[in-house]
N, C-alpha and C. Protein backbone atom coordinates (compact mmCIF):
# COMPACT_ATOMS: atom_id res chain seq x y z
N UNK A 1 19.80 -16.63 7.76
CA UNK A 1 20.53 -16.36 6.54
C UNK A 1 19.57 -16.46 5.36
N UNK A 2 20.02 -15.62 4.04
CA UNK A 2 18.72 -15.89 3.13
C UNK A 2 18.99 -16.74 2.17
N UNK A 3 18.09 -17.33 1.56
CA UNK A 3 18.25 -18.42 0.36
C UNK A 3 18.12 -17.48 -0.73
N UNK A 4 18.78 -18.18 -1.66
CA UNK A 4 18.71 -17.93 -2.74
C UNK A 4 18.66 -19.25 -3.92
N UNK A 5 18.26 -18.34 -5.34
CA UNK A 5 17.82 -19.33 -6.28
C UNK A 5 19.20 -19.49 -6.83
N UNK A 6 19.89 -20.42 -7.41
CA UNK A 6 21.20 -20.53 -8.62
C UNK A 6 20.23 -20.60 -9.64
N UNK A 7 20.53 -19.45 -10.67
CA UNK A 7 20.17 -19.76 -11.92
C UNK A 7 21.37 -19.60 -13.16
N UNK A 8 20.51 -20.95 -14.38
CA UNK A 8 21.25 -21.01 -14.89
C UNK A 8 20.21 -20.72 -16.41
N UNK A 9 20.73 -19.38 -16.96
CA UNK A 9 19.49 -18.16 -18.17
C UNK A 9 18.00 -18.53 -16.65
N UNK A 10 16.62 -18.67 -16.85
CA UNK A 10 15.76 -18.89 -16.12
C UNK A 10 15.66 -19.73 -15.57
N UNK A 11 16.23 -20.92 -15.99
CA UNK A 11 16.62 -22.26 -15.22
C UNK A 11 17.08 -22.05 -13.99
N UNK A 12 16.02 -22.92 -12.49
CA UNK A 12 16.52 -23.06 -11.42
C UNK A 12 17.47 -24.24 -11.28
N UNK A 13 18.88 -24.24 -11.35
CA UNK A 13 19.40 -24.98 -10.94
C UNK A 13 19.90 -25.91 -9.73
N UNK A 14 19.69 -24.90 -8.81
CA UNK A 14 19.97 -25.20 -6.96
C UNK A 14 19.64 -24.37 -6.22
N UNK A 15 19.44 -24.44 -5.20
CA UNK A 15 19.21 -23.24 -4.50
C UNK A 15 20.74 -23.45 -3.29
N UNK A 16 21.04 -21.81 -2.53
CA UNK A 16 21.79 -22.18 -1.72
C UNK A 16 21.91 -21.25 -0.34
N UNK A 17 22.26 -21.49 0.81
CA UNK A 17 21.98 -20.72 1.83
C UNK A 17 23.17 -19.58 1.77
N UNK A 18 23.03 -18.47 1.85
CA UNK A 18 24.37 -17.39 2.29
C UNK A 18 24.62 -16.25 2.63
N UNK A 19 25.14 -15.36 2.98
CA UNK A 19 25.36 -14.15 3.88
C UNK A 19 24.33 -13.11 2.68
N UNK A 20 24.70 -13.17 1.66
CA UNK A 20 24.42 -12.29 0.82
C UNK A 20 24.55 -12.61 -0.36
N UNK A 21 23.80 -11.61 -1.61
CA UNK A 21 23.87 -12.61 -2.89
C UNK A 21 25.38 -12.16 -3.54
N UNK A 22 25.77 -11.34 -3.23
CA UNK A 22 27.64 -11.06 -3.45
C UNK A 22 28.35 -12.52 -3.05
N UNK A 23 28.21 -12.92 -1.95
CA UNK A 23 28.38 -14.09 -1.47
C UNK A 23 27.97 -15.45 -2.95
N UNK A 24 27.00 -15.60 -2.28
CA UNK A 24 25.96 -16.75 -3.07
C UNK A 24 26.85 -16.93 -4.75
N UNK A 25 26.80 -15.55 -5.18
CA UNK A 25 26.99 -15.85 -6.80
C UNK A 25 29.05 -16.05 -7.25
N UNK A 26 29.54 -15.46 -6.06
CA UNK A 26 30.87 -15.67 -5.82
C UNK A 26 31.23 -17.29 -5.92
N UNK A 27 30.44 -18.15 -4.63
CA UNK A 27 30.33 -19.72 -4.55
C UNK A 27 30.00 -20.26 -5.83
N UNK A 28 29.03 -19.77 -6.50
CA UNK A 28 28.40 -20.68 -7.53
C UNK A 28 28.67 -20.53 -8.81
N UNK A 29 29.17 -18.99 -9.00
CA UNK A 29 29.70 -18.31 -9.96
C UNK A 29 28.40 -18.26 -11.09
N UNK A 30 26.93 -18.28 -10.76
CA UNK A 30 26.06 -18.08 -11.60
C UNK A 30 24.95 -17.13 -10.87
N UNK A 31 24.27 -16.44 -11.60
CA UNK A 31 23.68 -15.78 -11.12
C UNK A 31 22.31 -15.74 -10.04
N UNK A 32 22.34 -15.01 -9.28
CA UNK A 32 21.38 -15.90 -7.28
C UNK A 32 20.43 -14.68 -7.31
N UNK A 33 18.96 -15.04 -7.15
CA UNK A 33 17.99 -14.13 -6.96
C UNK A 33 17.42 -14.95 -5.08
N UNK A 34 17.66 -13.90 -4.73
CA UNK A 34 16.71 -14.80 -3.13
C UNK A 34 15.28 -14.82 -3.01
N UNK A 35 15.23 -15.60 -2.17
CA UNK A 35 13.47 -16.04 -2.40
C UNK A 35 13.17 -16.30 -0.82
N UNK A 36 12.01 -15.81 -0.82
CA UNK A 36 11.70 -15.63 0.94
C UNK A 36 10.35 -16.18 0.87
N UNK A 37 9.18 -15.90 0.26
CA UNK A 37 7.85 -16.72 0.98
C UNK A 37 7.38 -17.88 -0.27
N UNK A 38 7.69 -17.72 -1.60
CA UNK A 38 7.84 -18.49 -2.30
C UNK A 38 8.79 -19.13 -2.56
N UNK A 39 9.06 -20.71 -2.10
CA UNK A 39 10.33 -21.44 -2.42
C UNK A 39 11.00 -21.53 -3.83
N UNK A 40 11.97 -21.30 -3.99
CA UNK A 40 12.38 -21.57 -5.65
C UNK A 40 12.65 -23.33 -5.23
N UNK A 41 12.56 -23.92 -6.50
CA UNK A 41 12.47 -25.22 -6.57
C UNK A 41 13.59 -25.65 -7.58
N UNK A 42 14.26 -26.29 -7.31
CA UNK A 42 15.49 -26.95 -8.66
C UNK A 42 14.90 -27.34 -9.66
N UNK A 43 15.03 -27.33 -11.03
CA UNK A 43 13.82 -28.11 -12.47
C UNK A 43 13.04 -26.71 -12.51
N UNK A 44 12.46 -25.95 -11.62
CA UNK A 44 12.38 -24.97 -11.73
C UNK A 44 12.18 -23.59 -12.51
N UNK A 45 11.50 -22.72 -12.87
CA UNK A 45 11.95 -21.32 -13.39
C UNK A 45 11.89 -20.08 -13.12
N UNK A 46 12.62 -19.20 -13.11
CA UNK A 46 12.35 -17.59 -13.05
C UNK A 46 11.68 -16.77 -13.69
N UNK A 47 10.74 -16.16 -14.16
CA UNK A 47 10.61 -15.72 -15.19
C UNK A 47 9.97 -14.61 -14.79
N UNK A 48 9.83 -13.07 -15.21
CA UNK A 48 9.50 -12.56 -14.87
C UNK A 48 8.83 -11.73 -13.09
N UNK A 49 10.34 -11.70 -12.53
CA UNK A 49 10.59 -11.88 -11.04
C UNK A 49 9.63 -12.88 -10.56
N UNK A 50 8.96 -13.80 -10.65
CA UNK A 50 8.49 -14.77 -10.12
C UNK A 50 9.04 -16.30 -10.35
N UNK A 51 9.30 -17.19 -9.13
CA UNK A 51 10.14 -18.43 -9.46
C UNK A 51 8.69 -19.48 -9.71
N UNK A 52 8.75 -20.27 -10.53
CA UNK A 52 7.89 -21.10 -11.00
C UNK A 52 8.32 -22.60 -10.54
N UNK A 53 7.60 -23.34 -10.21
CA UNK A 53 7.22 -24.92 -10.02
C UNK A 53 7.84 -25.29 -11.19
N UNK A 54 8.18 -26.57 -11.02
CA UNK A 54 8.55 -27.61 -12.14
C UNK A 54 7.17 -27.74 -12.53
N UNK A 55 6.60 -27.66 -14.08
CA UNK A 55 6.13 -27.80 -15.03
C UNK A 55 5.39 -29.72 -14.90
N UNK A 56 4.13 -29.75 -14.36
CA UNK A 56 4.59 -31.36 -13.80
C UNK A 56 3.68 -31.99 -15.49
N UNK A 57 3.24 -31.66 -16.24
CA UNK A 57 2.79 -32.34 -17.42
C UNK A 57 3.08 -31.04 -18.72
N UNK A 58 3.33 -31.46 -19.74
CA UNK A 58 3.53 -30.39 -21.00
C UNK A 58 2.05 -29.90 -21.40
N UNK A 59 1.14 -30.58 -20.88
CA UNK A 59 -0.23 -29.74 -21.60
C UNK A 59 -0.72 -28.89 -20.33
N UNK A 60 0.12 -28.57 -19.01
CA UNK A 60 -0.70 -28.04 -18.32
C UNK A 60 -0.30 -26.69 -18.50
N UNK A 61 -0.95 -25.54 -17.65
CA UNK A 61 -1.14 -24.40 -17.94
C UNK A 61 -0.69 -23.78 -16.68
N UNK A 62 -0.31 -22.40 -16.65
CA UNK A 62 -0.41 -21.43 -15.59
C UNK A 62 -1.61 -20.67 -15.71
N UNK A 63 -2.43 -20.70 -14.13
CA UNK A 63 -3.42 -19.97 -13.61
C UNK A 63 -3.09 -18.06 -13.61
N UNK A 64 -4.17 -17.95 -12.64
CA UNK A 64 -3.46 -16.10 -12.35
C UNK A 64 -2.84 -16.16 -11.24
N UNK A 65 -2.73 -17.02 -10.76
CA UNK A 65 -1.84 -17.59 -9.66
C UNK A 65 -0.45 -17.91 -9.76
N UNK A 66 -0.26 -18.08 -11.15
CA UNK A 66 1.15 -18.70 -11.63
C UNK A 66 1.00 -19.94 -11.37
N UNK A 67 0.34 -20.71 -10.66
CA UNK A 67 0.51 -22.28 -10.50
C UNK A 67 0.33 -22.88 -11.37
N UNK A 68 0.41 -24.24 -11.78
CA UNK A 68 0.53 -25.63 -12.62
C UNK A 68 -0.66 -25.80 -12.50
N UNK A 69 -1.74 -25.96 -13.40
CA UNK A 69 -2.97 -25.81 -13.61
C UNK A 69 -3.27 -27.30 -14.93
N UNK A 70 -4.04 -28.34 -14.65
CA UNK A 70 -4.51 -29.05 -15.46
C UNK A 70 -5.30 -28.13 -17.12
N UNK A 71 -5.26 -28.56 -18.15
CA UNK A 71 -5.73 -27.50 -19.00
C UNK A 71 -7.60 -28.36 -18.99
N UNK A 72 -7.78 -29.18 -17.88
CA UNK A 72 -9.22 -29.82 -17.54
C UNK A 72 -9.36 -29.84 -15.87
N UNK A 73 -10.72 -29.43 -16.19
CA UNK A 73 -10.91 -28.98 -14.43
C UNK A 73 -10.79 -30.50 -13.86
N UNK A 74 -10.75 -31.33 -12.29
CA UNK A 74 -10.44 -32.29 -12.05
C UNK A 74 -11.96 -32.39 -11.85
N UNK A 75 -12.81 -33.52 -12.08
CA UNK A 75 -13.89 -34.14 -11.98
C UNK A 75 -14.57 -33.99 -10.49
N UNK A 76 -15.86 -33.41 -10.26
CA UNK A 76 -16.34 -33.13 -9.40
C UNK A 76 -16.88 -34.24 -8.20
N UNK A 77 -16.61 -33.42 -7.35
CA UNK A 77 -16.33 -34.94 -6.11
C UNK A 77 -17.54 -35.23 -5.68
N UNK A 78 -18.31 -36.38 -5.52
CA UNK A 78 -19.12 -36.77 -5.05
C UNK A 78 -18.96 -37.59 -3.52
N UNK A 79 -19.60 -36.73 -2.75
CA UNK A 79 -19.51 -37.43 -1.43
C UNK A 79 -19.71 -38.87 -1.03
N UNK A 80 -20.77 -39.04 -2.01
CA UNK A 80 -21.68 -40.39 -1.75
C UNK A 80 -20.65 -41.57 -2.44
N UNK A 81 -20.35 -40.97 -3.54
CA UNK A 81 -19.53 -42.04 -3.90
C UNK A 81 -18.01 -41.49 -4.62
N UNK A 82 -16.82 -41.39 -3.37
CA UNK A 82 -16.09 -40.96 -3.75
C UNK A 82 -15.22 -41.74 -4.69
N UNK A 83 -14.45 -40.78 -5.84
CA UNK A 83 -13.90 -41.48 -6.57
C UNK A 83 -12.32 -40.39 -6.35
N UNK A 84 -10.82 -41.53 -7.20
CA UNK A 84 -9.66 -40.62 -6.98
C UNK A 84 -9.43 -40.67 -8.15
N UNK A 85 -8.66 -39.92 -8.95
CA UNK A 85 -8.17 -39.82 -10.53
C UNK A 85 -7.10 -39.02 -10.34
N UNK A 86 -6.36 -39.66 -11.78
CA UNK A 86 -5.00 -39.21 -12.12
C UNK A 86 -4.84 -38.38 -13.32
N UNK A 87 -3.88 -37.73 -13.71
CA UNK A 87 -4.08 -37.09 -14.35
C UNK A 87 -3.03 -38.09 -15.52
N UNK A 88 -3.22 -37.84 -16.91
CA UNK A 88 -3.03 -38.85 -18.16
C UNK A 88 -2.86 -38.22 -19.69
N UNK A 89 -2.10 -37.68 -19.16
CA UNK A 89 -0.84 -37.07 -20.73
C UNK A 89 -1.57 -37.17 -22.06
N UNK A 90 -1.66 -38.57 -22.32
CA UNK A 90 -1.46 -39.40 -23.48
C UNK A 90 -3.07 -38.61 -23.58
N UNK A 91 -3.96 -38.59 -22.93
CA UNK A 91 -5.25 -38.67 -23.18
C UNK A 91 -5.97 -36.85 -23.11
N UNK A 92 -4.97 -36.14 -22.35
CA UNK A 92 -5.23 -35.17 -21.55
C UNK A 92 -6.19 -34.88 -20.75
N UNK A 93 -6.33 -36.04 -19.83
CA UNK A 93 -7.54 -36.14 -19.44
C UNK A 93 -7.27 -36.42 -17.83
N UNK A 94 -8.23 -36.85 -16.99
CA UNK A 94 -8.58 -37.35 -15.80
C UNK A 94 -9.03 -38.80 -16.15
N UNK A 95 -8.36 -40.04 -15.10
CA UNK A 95 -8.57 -40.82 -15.25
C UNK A 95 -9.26 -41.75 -13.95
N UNK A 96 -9.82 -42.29 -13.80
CA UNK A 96 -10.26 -43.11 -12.47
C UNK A 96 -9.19 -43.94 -11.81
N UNK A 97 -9.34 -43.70 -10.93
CA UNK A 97 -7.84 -44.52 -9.89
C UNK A 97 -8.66 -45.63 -10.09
């Protein structure tokens, strides 16, 4: 059966399983785009026939990929001495675990 997105304007609200999107938008009474190799995600958006990731920080960016992109590359890994970092809003930065 195919999934579909519930949206509410570009907002992913739910997603839901059903025969068809005649179906789907009947149940939910909002409007259902289906999604097959890219998952739509709830928090979510549509925008320009592509469903988008939740947005996981306000300073990050979309790639040409459409993905959630740090607007700072993540700090280059050193084998010898590995380090882990987080990423830090307040600072917009990379931080050392």
């Amino acid at each position: 059966m195919p999934n579909f997105a519930v949206l509410e304007n570009t907002s992913i609200i739910n997603t839901i399983v059903a025969d068809n999107k005649d179906i789907a938008e009947q149940v939910t009474g909002k409007t259902c785009i289906e999604f097959t190799t890219e998952p739509a995600e709830p928090g979510g958006t549509y925008v320009n026939g592509i469903f988008l990731k939740i947005k996981p920080y306000p300073s990050w960016v979309l790639n040409e990929f459409n993905h959630w992109v740090a607007p700072v590359e993540y700090p280059e890994i050193d084998p010898e001495n590995f380090k882990l970092y987080n990423w830090d809003e307040s600072t917009i930065s990379w931080v050392e675990v």
